[in-house]
PDB file of N, CA and C in Angstrom:
ATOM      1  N   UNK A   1      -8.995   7.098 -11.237  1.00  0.00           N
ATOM      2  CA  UNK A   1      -8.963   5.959 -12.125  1.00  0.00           C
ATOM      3  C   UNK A   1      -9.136   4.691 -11.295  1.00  0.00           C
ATOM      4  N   UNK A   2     -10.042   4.062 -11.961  1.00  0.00           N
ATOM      5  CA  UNK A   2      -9.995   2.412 -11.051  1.00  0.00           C
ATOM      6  C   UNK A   2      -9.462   1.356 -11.911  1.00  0.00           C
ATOM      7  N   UNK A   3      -9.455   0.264 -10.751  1.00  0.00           N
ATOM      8  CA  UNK A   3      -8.778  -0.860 -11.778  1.00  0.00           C
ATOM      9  C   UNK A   3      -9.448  -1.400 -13.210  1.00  0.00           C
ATOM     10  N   UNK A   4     -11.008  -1.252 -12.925  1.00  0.00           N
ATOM     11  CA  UNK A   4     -11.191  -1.659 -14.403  1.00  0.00           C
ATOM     12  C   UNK A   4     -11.412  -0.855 -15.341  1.00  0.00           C
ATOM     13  N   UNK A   5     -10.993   0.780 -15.094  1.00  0.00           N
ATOM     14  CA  UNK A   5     -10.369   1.687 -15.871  1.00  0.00           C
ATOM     15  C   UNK A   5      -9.274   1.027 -16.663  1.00  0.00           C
ATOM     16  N   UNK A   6      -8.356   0.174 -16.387  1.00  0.00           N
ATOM     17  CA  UNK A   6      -7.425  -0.344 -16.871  1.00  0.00           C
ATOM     18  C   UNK A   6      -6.906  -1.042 -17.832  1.00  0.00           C
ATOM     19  N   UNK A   7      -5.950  -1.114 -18.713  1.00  0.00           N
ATOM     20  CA  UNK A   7      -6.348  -2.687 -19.196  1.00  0.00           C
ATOM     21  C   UNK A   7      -5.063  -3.442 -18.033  1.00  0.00           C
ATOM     22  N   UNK A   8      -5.100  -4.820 -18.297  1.00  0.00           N
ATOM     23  CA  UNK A   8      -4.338  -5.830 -17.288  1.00  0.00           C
ATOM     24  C   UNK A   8      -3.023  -5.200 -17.283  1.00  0.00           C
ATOM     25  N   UNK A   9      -2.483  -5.274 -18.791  1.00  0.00           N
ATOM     26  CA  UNK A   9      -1.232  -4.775 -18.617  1.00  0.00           C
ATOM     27  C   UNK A   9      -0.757  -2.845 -17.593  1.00  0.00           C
ATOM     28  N   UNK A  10      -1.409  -2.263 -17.670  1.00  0.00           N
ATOM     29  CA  UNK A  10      -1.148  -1.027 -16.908  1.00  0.00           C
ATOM     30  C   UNK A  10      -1.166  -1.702 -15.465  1.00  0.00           C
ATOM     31  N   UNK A  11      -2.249  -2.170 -14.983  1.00  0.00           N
ATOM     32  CA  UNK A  11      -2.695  -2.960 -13.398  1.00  0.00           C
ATOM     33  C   UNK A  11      -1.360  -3.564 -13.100  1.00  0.00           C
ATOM     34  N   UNK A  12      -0.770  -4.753 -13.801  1.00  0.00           N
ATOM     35  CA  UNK A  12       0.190  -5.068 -13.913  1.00  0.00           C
ATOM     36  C   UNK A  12       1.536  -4.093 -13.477  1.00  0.00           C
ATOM     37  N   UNK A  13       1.483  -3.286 -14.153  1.00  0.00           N
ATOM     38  CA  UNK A  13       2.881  -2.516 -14.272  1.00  0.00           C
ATOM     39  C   UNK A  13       2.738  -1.437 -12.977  1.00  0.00           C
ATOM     40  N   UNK A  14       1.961  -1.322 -12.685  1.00  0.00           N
ATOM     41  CA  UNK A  14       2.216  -0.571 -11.524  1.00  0.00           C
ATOM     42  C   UNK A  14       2.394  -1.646 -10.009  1.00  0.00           C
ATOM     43  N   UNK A  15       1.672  -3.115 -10.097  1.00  0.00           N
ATOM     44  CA  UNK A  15       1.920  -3.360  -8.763  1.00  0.00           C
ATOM     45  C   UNK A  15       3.081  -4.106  -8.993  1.00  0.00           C
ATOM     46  N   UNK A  16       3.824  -4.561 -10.223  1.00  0.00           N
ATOM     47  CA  UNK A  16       5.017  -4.601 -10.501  1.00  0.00           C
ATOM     48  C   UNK A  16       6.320  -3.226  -9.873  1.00  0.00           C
ATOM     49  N   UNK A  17       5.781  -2.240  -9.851  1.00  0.00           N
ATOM     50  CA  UNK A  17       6.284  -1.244  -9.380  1.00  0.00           C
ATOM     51  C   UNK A  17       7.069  -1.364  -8.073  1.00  0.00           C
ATOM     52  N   UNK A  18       5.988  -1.406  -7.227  1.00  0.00           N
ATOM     53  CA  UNK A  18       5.591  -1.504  -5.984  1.00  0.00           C
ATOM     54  C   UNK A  18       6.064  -2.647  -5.430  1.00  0.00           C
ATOM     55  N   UNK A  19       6.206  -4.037  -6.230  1.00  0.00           N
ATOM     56  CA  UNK A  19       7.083  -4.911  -5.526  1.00  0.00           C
ATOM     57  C   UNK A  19       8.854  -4.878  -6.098  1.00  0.00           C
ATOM     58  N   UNK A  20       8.731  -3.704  -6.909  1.00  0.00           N
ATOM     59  CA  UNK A  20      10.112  -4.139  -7.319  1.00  0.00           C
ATOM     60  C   UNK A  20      10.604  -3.195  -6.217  1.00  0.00           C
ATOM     61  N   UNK A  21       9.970  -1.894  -5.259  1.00  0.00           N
ATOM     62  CA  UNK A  21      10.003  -1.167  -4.393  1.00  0.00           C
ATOM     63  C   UNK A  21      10.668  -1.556  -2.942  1.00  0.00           C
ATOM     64  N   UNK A  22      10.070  -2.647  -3.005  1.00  0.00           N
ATOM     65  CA  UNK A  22      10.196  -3.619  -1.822  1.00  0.00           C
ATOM     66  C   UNK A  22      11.883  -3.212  -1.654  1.00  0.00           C
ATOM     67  N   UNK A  23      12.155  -3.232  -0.317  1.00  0.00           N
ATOM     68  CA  UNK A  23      13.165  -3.603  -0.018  1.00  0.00           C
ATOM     69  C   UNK A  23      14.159  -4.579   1.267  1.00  0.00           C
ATOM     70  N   UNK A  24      15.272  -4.740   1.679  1.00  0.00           N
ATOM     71  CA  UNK A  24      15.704  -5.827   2.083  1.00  0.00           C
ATOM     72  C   UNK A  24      14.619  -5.886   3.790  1.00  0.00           C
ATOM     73  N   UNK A  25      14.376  -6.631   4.317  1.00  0.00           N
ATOM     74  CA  UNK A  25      13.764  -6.750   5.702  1.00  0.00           C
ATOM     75  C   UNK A  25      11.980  -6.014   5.815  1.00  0.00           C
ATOM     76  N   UNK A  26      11.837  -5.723   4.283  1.00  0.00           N
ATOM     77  CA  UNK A  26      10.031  -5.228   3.967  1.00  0.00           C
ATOM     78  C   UNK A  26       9.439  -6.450   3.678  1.00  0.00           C
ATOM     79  N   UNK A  27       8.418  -6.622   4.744  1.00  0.00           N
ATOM     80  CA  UNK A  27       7.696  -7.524   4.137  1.00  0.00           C
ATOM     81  C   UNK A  27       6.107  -7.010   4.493  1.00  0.00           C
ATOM     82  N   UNK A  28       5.906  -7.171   3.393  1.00  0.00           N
ATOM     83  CA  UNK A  28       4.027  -6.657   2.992  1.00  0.00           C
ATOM     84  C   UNK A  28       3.228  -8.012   2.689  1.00  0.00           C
ATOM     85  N   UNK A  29       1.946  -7.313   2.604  1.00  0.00           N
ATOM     86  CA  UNK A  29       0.704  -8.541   2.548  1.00  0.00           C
ATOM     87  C   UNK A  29       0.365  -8.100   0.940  1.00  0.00           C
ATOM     88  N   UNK A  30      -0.001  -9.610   0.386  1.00  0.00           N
ATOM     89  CA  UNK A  30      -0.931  -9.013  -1.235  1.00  0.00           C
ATOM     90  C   UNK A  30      -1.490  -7.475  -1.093  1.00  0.00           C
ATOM     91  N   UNK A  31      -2.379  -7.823  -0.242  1.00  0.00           N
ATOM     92  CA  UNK A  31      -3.205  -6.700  -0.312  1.00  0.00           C
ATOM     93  C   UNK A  31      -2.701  -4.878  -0.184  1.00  0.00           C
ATOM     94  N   UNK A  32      -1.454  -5.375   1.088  1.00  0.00           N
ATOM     95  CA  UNK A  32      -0.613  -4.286   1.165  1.00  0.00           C
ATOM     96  C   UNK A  32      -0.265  -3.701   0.044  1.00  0.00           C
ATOM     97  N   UNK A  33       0.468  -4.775  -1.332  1.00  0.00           N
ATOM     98  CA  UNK A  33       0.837  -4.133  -2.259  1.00  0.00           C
ATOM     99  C   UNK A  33      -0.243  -3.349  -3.230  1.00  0.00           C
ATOM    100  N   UNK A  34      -1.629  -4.429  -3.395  1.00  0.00           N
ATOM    101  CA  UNK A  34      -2.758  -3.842  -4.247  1.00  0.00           C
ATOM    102  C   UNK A  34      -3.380  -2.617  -3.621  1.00  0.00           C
ATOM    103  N   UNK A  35      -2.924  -2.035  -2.227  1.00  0.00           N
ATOM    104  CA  UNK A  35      -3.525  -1.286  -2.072  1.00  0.00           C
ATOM    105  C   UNK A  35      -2.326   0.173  -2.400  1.00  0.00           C
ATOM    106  N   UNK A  36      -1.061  -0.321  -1.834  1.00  0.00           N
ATOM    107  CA  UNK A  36      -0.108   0.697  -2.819  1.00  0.00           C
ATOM    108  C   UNK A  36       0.540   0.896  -4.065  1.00  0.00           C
ATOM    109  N   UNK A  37      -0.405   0.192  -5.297  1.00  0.00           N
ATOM    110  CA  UNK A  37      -0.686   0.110  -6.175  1.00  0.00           C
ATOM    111  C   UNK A  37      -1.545   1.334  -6.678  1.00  0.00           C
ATOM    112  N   UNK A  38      -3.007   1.199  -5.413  1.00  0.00           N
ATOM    113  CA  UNK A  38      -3.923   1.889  -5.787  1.00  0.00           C
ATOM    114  C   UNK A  38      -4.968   1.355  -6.072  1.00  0.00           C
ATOM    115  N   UNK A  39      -5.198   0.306  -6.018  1.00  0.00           N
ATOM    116  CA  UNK A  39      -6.256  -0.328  -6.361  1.00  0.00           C
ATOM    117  C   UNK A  39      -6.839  -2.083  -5.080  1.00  0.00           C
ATOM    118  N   UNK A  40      -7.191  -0.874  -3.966  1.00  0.00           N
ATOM    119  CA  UNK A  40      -7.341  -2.260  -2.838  1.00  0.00           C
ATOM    120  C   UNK A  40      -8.359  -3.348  -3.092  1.00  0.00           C
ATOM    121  N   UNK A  41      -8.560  -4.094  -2.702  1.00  0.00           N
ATOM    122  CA  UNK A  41      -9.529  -5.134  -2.606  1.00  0.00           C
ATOM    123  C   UNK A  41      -8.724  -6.320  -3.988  1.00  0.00           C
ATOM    124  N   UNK A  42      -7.678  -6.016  -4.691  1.00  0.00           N
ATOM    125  CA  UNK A  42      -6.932  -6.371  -5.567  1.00  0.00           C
ATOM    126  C   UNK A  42      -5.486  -7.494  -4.983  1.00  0.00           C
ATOM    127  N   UNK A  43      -5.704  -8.079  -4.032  1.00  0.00           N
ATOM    128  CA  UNK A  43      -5.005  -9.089  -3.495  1.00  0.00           C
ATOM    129  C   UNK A  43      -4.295 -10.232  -4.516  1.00  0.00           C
ATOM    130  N   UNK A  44      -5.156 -10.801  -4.679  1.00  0.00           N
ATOM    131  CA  UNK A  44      -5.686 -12.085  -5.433  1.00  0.00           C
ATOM    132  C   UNK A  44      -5.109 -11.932  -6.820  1.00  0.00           C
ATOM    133  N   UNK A  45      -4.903 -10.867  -7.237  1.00  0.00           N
ATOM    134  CA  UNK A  45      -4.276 -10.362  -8.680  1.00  0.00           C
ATOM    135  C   UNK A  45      -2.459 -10.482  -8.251  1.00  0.00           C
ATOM    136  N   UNK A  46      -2.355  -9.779  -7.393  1.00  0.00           N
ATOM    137  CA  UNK A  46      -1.025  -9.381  -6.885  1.00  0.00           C
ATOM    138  C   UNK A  46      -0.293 -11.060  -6.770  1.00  0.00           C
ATOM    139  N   UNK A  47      -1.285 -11.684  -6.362  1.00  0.00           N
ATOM    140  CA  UNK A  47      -0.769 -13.196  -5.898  1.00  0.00           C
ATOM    141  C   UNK A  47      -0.276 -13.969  -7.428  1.00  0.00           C
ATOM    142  N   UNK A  48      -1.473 -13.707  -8.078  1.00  0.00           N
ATOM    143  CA  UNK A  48      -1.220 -14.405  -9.695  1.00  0.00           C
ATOM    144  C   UNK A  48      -0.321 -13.434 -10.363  1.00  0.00           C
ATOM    145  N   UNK A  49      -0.369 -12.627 -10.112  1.00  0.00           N
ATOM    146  CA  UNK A  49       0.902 -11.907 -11.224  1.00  0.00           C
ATOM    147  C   UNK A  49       2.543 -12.265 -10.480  1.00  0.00           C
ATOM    148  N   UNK A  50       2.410 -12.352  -9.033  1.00  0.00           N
ATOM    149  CA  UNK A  50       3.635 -13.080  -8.442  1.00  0.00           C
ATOM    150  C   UNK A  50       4.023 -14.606  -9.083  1.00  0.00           C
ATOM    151  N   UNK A  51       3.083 -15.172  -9.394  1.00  0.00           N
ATOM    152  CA  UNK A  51       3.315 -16.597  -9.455  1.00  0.00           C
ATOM    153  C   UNK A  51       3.789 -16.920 -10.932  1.00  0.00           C
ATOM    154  N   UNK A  52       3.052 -16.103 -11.502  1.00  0.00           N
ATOM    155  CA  UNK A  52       3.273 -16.373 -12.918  1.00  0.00           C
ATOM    156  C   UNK A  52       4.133 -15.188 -13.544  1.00  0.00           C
ATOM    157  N   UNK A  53       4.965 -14.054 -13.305  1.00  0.00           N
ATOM    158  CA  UNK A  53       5.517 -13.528 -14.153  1.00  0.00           C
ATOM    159  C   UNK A  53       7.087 -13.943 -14.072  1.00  0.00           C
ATOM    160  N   UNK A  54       7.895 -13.775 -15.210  1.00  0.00           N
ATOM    161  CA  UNK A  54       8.995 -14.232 -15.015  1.00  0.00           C
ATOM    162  C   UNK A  54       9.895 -13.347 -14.668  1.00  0.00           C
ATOM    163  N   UNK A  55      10.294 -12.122 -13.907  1.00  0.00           N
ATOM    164  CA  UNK A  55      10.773 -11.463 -13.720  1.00  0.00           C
ATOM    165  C   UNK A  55      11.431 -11.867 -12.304  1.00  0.00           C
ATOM    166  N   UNK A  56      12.515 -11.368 -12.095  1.00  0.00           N
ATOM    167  CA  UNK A  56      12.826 -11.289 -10.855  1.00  0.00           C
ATOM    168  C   UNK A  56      12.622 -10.473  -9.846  1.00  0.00           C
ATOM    169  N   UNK A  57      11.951 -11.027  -9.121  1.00  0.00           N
ATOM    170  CA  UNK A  57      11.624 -10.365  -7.878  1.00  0.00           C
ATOM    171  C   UNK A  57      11.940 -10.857  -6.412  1.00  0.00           C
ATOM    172  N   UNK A  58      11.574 -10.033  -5.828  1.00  0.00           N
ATOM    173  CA  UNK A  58      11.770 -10.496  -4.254  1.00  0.00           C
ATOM    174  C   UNK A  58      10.240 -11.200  -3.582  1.00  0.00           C
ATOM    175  N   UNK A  59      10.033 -11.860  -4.423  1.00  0.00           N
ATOM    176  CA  UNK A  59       8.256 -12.242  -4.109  1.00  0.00           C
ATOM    177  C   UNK A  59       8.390 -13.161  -2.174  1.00  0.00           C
ATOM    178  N   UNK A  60       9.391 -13.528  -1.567  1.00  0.00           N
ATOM    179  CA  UNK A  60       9.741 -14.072  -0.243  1.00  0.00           C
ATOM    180  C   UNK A  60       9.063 -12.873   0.263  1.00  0.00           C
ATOM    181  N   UNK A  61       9.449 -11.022   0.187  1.00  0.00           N
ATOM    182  CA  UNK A  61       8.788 -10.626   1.215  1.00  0.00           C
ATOM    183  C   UNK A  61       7.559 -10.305   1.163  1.00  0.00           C
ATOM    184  N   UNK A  62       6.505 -11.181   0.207  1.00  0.00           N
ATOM    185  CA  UNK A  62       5.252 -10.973   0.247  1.00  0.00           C
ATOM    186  C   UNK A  62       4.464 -11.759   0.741  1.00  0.00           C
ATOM    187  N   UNK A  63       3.515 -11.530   1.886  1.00  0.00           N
ATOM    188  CA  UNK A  63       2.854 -12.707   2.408  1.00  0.00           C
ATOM    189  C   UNK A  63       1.284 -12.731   2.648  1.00  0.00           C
ATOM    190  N   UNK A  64       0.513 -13.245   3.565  1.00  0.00           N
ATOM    191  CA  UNK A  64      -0.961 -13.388   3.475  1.00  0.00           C
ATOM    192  C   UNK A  64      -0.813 -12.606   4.711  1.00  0.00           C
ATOM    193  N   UNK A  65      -2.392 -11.312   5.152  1.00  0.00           N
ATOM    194  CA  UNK A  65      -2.308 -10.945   5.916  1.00  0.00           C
ATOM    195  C   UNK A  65      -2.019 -11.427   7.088  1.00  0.00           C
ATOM    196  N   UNK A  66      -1.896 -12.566   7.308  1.00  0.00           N
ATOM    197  CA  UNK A  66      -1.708 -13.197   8.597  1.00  0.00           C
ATOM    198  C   UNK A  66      -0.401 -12.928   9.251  1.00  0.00           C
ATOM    199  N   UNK A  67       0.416 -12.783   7.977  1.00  0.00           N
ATOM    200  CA  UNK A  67       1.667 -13.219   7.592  1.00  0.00           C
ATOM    201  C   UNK A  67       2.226 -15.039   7.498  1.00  0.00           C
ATOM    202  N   UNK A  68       1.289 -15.647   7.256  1.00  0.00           N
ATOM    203  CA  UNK A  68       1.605 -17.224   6.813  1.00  0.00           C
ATOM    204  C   UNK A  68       2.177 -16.842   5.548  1.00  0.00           C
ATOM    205  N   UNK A  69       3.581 -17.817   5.623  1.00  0.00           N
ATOM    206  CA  UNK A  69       4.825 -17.958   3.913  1.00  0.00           C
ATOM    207  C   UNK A  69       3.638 -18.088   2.938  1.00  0.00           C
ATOM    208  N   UNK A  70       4.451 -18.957   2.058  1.00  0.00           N
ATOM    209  CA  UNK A  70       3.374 -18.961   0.621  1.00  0.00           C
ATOM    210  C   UNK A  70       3.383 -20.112   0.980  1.00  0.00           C
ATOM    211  N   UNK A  71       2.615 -21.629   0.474  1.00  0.00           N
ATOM    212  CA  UNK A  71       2.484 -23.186   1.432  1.00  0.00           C
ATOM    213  C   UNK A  71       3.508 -23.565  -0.382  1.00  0.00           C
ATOM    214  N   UNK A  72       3.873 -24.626   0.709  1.00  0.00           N
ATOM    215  CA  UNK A  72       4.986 -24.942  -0.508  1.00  0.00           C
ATOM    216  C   UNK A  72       6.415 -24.156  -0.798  1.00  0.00           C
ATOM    217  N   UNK A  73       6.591 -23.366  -0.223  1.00  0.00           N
ATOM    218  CA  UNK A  73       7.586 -22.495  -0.292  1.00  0.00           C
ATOM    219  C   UNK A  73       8.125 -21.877   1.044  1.00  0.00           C
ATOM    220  N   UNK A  74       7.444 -22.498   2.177  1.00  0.00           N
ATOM    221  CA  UNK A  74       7.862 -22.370   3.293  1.00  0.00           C
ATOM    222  C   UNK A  74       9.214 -22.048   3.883  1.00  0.00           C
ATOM    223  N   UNK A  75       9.688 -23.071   3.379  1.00  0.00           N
ATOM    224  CA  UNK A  75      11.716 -23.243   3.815  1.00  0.00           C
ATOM    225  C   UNK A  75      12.490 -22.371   2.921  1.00  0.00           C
ATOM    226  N   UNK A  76      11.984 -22.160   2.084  1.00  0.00           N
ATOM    227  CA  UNK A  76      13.067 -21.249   1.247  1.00  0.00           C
ATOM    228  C   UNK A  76      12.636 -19.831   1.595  1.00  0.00           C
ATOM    229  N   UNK A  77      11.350 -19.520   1.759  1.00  0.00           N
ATOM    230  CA  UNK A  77      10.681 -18.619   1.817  1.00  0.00           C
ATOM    231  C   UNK A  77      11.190 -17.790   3.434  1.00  0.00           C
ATOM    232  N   UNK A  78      10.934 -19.160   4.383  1.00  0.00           N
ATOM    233  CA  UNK A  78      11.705 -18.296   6.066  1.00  0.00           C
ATOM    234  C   UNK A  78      13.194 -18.063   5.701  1.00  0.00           C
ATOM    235  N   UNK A  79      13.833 -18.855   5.087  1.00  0.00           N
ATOM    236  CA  UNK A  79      15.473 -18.938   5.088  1.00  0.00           C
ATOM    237  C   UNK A  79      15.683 -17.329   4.620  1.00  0.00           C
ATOM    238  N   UNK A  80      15.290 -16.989   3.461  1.00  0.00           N
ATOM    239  CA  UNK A  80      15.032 -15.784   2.446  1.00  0.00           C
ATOM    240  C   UNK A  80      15.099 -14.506   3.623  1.00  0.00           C
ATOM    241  N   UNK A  81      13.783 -14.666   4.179  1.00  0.00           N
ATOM    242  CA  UNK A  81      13.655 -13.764   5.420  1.00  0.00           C
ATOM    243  C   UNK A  81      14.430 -13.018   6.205  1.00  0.00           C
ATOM    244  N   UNK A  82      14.787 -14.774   7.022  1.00  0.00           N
ATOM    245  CA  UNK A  82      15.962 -14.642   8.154  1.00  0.00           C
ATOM    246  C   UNK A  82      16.602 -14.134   7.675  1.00  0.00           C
ATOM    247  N   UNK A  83      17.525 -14.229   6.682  1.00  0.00           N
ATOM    248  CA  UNK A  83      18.929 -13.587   5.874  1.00  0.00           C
ATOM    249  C   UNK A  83      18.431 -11.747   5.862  1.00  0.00           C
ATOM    250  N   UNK A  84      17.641 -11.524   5.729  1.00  0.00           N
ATOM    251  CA  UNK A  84      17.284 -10.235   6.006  1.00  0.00           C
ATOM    252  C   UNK A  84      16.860  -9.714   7.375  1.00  0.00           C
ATOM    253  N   UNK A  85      16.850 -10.533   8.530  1.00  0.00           N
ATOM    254  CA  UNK A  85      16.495  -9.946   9.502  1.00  0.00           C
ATOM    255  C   UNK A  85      15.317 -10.069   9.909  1.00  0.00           C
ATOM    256  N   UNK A  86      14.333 -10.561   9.381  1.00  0.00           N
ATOM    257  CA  UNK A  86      13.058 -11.098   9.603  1.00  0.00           C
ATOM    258  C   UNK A  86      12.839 -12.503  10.641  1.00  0.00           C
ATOM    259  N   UNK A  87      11.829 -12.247  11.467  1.00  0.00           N
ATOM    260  CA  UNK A  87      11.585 -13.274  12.213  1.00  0.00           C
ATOM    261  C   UNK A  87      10.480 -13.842  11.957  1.00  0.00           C
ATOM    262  N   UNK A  88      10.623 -15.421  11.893  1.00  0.00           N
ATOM    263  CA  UNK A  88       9.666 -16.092  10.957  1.00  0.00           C
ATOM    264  C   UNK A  88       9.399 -17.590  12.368  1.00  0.00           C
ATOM    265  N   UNK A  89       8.226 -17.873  12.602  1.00  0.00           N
ATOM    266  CA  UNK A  89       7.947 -18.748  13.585  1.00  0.00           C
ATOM    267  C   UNK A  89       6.839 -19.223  13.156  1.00  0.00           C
ATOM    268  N   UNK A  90       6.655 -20.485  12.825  1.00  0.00           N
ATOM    269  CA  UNK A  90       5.778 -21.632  13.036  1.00  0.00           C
ATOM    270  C   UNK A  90       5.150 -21.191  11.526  1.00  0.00           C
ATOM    271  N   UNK A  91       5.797 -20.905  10.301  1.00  0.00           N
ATOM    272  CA  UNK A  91       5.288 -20.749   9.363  1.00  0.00           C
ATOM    273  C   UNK A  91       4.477 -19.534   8.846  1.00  0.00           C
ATOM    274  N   UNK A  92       5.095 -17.974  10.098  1.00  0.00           N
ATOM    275  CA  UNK A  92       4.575 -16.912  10.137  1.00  0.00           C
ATOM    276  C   UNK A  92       5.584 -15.977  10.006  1.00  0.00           C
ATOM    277  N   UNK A  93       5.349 -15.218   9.929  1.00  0.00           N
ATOM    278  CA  UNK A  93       6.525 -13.334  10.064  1.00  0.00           C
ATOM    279  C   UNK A  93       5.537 -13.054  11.065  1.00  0.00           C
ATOM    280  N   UNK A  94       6.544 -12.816  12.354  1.00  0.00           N
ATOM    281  CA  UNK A  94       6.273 -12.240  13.611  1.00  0.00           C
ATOM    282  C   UNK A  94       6.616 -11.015  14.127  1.00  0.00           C
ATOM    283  N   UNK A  95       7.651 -10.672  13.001  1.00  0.00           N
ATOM    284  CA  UNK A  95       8.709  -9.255  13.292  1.00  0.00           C
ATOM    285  C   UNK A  95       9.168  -9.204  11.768  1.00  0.00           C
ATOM    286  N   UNK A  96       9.360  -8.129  11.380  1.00  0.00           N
ATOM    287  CA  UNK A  96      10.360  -7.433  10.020  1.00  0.00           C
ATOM    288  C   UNK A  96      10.504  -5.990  10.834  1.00  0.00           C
ATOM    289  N   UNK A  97      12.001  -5.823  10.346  1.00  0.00           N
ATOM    290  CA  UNK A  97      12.314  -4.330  10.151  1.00  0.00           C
ATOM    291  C   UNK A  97      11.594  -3.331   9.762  1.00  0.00           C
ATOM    292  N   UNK A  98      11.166  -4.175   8.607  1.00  0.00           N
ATOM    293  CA  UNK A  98      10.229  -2.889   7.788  1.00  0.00           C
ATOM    294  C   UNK A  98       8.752  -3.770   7.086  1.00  0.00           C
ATOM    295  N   UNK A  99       7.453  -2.862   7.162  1.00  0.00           N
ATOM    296  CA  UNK A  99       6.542  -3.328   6.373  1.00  0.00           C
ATOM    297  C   UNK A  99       5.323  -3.547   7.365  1.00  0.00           C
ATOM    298  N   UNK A 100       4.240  -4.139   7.184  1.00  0.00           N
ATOM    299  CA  UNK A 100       3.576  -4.608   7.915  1.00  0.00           C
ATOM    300  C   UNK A 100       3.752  -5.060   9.404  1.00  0.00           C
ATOM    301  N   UNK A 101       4.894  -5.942   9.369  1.00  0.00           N
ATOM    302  CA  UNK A 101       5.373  -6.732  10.571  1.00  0.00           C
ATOM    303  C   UNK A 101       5.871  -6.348  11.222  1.00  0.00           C
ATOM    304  N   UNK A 102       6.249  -4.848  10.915  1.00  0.00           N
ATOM    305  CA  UNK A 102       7.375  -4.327  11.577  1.00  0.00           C
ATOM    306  C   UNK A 102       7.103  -3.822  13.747  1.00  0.00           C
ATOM    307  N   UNK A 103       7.689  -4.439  14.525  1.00  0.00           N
ATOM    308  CA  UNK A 103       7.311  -3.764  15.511  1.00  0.00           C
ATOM    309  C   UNK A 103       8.470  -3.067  16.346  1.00  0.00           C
ATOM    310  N   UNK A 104       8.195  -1.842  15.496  1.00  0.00           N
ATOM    311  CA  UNK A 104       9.613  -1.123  16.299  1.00  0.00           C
ATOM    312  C   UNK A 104       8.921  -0.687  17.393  1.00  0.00           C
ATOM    313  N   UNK A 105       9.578   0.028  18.265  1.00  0.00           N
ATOM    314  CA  UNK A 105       9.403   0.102  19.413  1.00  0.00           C
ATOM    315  C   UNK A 105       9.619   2.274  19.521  1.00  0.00           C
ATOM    316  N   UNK A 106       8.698   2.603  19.960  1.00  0.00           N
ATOM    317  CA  UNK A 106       9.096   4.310  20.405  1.00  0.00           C
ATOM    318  C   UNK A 106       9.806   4.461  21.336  1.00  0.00           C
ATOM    319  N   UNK A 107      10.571   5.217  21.817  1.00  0.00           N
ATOM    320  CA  UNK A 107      11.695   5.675  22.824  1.00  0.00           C
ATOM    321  C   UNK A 107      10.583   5.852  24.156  1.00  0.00           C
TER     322      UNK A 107
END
């Protein structure tokens, strides 16, 4: 099935899924989530359904592949982080526990 197999609302409800999945010190990229959704190249959706749905979420551990915050949401957005263990420098995630950023280390 692809995304425009879909209608919005199903697309929706699954990468709703996937960020409600998220957990404390995970931090993923849009794309990370549209692609464990199932439907990659779907970034840009993930971003507008963050911005605009009213649900509560943990939308702080979602960021741009770079890992740059969201602009405008910077300070609340690193504070959010830190409190989880995340290391956030010059307006980036440099380290998380878990997710993309994560750089654990092998024995």
């Amino acid at each position: 099935m692809t995304a425009g197999s879909l209608s919005a609302g199903e697309l929706a409800a699954r990468v709703l899924a996937v960020l409600r999945s998220l957990g404390p010190g995970e931090v993923v990229s849009y794309g990370d989530v549209a692609d464990d959704a199932g439907f990659p190249g779907r970034a840009r959706f993930v971003g507008h359904l963050l911005a605009g749905t009213g649900e509560d979420l943990a939308w702080w551990r979602v960021v741009n592949a770079a890992g740059r915050l969201v602009p405008g949401q910077e300070a609340e957005q690193a504070a959010l982080l830190r409190a989880e263990g995340v290391t956030v420098r010059d307006g980036r995630v440099t380290n998380a526990p878990a997710g993309r950023f994560s750089r654990r280390r092998c024995p």
